[in-house]
N, C-alpha and C. Protein backbone atom coordinates (compact mmCIF):
# COMPACT_ATOMS: atom_id res chain seq x y z
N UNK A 1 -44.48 10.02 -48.20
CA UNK A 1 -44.07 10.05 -46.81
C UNK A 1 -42.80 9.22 -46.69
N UNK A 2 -41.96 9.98 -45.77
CA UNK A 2 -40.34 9.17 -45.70
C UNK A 2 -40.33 8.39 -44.59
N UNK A 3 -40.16 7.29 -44.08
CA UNK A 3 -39.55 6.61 -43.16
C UNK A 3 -38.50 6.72 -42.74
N UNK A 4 -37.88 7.20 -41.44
CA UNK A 4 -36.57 7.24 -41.29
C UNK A 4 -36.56 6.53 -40.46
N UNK A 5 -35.10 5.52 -39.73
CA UNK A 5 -35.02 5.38 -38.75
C UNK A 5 -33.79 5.07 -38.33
N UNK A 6 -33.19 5.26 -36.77
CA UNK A 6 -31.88 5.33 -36.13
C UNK A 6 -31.61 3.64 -35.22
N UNK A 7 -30.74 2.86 -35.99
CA UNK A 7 -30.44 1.88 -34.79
C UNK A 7 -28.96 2.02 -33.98
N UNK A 8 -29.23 1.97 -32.95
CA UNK A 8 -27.86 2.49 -32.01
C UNK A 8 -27.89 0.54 -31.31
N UNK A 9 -26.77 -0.13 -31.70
CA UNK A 9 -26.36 -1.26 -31.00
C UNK A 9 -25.57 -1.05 -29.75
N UNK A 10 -26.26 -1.16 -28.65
CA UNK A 10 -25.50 -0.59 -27.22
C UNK A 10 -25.50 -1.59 -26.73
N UNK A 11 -25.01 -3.26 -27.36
CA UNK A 11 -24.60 -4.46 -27.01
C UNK A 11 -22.88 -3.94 -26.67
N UNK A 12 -22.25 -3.49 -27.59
CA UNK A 12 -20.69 -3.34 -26.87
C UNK A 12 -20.29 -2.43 -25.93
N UNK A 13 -21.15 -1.27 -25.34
CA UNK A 13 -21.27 -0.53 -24.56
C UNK A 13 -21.99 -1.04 -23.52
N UNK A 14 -22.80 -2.35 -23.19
CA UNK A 14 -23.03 -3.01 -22.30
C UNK A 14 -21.85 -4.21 -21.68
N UNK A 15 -21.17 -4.57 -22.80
CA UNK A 15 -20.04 -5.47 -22.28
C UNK A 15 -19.08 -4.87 -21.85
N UNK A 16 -18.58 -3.65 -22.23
CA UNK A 16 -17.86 -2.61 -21.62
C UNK A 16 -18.07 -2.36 -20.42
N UNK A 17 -19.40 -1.89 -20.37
CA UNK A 17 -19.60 -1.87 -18.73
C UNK A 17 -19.58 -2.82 -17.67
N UNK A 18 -20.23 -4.19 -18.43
CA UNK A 18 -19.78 -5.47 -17.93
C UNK A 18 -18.26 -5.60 -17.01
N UNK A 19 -17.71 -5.07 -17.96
CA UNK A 19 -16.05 -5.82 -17.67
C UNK A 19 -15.46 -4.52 -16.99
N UNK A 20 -16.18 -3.42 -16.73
CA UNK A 20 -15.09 -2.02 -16.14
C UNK A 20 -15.25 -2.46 -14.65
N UNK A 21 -16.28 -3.42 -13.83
CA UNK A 21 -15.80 -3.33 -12.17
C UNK A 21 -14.55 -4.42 -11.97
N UNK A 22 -14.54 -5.38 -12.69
CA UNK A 22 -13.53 -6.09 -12.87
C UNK A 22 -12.26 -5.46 -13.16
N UNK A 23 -12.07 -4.85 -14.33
CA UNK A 23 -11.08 -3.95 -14.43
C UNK A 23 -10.72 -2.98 -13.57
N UNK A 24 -11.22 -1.97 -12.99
CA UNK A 24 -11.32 -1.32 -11.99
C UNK A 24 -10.38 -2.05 -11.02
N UNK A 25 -11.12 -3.43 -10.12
CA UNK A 25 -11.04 -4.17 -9.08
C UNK A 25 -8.93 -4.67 -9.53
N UNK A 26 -9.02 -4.74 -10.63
CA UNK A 26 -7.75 -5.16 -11.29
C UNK A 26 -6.71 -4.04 -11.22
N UNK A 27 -7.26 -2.96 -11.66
CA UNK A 27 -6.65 -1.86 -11.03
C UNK A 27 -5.75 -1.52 -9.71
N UNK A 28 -6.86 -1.34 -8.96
CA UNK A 28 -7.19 -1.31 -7.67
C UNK A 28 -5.88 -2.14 -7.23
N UNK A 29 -5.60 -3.66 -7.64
CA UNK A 29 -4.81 -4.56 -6.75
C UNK A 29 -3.47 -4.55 -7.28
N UNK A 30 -3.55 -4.08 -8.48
CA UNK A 30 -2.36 -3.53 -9.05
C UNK A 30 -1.85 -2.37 -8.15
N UNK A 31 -2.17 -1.11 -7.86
CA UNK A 31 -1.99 0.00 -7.14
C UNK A 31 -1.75 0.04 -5.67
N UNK A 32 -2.47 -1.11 -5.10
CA UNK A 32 -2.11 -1.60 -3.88
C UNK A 32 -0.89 -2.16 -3.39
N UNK A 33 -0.32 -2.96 -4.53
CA UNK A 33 0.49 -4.06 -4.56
C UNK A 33 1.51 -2.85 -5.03
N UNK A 34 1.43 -2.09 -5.68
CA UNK A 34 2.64 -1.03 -5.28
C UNK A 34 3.07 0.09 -4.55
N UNK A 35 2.03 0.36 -3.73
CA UNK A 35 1.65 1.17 -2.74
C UNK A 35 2.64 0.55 -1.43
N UNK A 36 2.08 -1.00 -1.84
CA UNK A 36 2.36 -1.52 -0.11
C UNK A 36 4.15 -1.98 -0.92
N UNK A 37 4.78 -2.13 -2.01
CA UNK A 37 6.50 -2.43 -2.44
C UNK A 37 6.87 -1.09 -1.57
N UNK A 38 6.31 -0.28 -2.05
CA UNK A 38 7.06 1.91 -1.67
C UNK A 38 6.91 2.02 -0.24
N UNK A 39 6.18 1.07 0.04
CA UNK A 39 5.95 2.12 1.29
C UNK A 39 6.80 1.05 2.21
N UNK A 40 7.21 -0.15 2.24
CA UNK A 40 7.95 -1.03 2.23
C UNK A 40 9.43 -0.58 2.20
N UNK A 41 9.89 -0.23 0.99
CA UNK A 41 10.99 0.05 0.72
C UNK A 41 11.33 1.23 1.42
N UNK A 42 10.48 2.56 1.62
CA UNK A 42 10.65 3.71 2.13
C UNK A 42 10.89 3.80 3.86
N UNK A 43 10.07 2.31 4.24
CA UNK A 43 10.16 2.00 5.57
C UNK A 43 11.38 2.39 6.24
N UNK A 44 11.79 0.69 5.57
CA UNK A 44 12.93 0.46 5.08
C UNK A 44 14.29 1.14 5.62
N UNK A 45 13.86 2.14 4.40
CA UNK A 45 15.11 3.38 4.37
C UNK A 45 15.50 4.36 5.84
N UNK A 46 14.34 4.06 6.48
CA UNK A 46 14.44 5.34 7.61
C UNK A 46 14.39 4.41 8.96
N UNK A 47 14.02 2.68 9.34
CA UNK A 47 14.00 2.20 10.22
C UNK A 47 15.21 2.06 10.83
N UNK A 48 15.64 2.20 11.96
CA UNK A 48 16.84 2.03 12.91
C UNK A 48 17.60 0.66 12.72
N UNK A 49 18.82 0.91 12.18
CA UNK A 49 19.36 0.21 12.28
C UNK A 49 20.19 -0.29 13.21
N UNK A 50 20.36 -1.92 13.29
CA UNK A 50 21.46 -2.00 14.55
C UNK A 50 21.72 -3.33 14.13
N UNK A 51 21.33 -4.53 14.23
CA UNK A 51 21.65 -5.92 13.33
C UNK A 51 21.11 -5.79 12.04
N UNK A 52 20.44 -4.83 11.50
CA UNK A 52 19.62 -5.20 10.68
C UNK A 52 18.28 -6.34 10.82
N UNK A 53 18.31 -6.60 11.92
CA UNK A 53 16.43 -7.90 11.70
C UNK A 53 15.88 -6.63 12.00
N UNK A 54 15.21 -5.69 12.26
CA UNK A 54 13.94 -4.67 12.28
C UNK A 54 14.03 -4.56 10.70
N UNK A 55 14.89 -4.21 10.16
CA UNK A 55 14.38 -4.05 8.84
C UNK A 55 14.07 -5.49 7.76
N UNK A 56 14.99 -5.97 8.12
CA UNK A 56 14.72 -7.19 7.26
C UNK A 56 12.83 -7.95 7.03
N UNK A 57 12.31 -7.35 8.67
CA UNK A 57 11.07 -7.85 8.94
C UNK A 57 10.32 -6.87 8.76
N UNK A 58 10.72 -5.95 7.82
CA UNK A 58 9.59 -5.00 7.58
C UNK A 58 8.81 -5.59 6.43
N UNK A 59 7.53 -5.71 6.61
CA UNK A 59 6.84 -6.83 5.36
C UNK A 59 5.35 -5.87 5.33
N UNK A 60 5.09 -6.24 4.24
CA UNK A 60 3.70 -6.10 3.90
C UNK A 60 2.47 -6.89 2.85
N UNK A 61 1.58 -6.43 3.08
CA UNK A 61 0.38 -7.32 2.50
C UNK A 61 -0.91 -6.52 2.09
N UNK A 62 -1.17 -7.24 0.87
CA UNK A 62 -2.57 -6.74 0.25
C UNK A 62 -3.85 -7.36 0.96
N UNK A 63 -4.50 -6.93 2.21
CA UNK A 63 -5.84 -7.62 2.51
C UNK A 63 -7.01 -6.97 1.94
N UNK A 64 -7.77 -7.99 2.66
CA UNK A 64 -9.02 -7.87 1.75
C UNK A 64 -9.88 -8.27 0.04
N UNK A 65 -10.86 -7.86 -0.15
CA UNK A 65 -11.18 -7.97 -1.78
C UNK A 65 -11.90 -7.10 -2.12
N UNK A 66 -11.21 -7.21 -3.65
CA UNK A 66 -12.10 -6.30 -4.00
C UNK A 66 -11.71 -4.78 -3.94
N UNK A 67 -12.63 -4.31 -4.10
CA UNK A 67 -12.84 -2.52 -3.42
C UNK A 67 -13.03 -2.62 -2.00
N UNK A 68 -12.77 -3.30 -1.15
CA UNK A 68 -12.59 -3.22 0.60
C UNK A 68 -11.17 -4.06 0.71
N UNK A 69 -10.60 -3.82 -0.47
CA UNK A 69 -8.63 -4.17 0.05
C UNK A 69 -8.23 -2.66 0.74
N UNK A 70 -7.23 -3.37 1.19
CA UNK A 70 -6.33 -2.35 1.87
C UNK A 70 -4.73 -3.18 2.26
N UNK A 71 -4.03 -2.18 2.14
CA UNK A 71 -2.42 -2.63 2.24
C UNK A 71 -1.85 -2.48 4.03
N UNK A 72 -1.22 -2.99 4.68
CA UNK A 72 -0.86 -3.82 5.94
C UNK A 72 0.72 -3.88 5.83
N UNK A 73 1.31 -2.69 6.49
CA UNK A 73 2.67 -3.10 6.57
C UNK A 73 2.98 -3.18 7.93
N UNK A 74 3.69 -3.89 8.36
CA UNK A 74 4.27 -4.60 10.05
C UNK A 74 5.72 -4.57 9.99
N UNK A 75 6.40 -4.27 11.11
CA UNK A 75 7.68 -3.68 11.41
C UNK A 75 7.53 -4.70 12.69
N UNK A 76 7.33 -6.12 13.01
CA UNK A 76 7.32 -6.78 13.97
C UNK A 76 8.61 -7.45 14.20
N UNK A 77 9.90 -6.79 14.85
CA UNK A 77 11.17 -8.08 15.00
C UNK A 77 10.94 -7.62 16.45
N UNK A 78 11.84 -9.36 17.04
CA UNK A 78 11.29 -9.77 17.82
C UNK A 78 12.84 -10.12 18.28
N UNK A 79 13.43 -10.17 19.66
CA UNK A 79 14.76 -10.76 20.12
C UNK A 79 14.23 -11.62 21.44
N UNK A 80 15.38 -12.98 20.89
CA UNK A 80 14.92 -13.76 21.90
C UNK A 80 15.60 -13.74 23.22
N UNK A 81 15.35 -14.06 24.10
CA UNK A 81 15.99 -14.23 25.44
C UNK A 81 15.24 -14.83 26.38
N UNK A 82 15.29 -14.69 28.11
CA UNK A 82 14.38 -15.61 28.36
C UNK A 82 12.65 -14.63 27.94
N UNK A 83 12.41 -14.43 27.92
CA UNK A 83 11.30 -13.58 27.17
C UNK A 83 10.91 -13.24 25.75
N UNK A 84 10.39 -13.42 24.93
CA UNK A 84 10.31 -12.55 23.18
C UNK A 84 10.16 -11.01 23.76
N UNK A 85 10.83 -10.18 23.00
CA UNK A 85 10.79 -9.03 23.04
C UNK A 85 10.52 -8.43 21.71
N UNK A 86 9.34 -7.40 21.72
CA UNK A 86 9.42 -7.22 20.19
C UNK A 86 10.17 -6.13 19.90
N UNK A 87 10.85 -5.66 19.22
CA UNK A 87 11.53 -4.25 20.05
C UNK A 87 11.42 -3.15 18.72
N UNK A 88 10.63 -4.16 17.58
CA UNK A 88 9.94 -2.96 16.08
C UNK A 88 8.65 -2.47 16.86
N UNK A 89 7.73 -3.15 17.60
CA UNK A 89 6.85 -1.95 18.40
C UNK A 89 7.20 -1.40 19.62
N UNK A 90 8.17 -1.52 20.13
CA UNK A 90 8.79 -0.75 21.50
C UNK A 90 9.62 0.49 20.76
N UNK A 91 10.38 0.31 19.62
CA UNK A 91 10.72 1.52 19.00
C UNK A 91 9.73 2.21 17.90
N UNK A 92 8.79 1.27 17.24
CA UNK A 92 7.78 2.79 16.31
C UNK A 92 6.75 3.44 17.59
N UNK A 93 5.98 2.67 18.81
CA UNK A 93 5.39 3.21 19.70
C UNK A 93 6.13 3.99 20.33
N UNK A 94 7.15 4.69 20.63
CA UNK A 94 7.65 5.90 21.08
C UNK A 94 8.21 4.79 22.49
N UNK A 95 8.19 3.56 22.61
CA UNK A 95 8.72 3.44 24.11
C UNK A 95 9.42 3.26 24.53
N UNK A 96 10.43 3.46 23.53
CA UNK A 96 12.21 3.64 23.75
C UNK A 96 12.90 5.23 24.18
N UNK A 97 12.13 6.26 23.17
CA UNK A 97 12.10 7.32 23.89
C UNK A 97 11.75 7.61 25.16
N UNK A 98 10.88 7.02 25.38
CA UNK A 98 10.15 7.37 26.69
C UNK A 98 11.32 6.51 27.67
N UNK A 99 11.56 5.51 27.51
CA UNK A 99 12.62 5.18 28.56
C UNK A 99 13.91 5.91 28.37
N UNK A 100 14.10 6.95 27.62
CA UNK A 100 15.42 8.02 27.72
C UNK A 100 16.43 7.16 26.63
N UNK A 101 16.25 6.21 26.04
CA UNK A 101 16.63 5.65 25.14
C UNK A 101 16.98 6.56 23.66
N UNK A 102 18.18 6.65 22.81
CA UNK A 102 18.07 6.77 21.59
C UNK A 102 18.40 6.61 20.34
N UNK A 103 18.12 6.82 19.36
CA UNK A 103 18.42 6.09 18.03
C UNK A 103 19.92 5.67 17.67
N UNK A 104 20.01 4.74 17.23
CA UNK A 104 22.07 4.70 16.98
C UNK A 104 22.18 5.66 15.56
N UNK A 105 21.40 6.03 14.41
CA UNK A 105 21.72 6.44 13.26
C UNK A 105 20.39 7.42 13.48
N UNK A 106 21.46 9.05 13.51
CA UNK A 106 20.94 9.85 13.30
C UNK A 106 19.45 10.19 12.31
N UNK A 107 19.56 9.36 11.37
CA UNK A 107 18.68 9.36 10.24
C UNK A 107 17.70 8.99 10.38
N UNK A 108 17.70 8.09 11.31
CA UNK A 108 16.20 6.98 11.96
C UNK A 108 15.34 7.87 12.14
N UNK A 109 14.74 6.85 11.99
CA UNK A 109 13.07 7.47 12.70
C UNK A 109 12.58 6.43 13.46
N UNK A 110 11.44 6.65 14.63
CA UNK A 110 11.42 5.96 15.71
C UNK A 110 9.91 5.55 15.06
N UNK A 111 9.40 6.37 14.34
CA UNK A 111 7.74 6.01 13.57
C UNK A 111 8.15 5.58 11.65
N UNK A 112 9.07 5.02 11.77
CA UNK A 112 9.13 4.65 10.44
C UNK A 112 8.13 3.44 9.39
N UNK A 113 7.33 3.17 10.20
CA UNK A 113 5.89 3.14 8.95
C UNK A 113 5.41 4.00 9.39
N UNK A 114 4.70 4.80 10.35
CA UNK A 114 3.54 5.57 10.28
C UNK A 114 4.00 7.25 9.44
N UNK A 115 5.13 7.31 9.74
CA UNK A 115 6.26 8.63 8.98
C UNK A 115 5.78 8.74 7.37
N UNK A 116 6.10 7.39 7.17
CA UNK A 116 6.55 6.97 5.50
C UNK A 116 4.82 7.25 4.72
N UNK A 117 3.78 6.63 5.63
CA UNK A 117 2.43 6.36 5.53
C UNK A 117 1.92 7.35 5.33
N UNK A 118 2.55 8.44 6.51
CA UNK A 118 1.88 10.04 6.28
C UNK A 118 2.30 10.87 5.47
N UNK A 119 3.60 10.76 5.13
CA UNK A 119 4.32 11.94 4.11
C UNK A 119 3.91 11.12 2.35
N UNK A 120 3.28 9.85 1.88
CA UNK A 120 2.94 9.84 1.13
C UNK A 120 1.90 9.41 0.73
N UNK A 121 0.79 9.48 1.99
CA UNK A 121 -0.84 9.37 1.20
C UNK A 121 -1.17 10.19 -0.03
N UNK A 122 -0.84 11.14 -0.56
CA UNK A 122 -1.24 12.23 -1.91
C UNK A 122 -0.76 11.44 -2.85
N UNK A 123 0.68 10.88 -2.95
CA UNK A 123 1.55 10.48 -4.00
C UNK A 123 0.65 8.88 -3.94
N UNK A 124 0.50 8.58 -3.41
CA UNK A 124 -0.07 6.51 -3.32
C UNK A 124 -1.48 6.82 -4.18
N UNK A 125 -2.04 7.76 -3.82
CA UNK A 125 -3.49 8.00 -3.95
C UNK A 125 -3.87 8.21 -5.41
N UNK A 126 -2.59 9.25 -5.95
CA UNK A 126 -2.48 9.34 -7.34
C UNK A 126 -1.99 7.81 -7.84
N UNK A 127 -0.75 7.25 -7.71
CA UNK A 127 -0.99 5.94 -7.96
C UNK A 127 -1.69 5.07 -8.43
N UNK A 128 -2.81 4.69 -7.39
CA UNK A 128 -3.89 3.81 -7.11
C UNK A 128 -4.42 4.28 -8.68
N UNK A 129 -4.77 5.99 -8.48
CA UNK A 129 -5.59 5.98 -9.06
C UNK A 129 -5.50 5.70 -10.58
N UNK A 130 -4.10 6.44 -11.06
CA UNK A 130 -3.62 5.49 -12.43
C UNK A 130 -3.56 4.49 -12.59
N UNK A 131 -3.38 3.42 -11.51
CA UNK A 131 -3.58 2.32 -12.32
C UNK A 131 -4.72 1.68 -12.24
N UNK A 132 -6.01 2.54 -12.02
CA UNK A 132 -7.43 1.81 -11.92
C UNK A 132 -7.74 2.73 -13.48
N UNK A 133 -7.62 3.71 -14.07
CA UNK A 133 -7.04 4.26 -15.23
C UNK A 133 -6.81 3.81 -16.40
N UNK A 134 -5.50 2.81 -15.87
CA UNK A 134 -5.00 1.88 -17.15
C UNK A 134 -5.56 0.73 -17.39
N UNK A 135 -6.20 0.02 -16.55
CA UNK A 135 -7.18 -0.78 -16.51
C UNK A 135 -8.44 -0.66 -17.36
N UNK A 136 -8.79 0.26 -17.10
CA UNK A 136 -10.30 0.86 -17.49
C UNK A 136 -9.84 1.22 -18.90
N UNK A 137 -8.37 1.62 -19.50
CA UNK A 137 -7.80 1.64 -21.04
C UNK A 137 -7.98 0.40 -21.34
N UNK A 138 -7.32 -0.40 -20.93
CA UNK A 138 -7.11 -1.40 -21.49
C UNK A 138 -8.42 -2.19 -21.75
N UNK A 139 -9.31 -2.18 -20.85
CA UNK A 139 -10.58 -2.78 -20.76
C UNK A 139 -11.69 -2.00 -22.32
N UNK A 140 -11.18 -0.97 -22.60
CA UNK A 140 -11.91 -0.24 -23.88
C UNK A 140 -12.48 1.36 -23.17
N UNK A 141 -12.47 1.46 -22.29
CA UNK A 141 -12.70 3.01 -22.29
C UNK A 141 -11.64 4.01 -22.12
């Protein structure tokens, strides 16, 4: 009579898995953090110019952790007088149009984050997702 028998060591396929939400999560903030440079820069490109401070104050940020981050870009300039006026949400909220107001550079856009935000959710999404991808390479799978 033969004895056979099979040992499968699924100790490095447990540390693997160990380390892929981390990696992942590493991913993830990698993809964010270039999501929110592009979409920044793309702002940017299409916000109304006139001194240049609306654009200069176009900024953004990675909140959150984890897998409940999310990227935060703000178009908040502000002119002083006797009042603060913010006049990056009086022009992306439409309420410069609405007062018969309009752009000095043809090129503008009056929604230049929400524009930039919508014409490249597909392209960010692929992004993200490569670099949660290269992560998960680098990590061993």
């Amino acid at each position: 009579m033969s004895n056979l028998s099979f040992v499968l060591d699924l100790g490095p396929l447990e540390e693997l898995i160990a380390r892929s939400k981390e990696s992942a999560m590493k991913g993830a903030k990698n993809g964010l953090d270039v999501i929110k440079d592009d979409w920044i820069v793309k702002s940017r490109n299409i916000a109304p110019l006139d001194t240049g401070n609306l654009i200069r104050q176009i900024n953004g940020t990675v909140e959150g952790n984890g897998f409940q981050s999310h990227v935060v870009v703000t178009g908040n300039a502000t002119s002083r007088g006797r009042k603060r006026f913010n006049y990056g949400y009086y022009i992306h909220e439409g309420l410069m149009a609405a007062d018969g107001k309009k752009l000095k550079r043809p090129d503008a856009e009056e929604q230049f984050l929400s524009k930039v935000g919508e014409e490249n959710q597909q392209d960010w999404m692929a992004k993200l997702e490569r670099e949660i991808e290269t992560e998960l390479r680098r990590a061993g799978w």
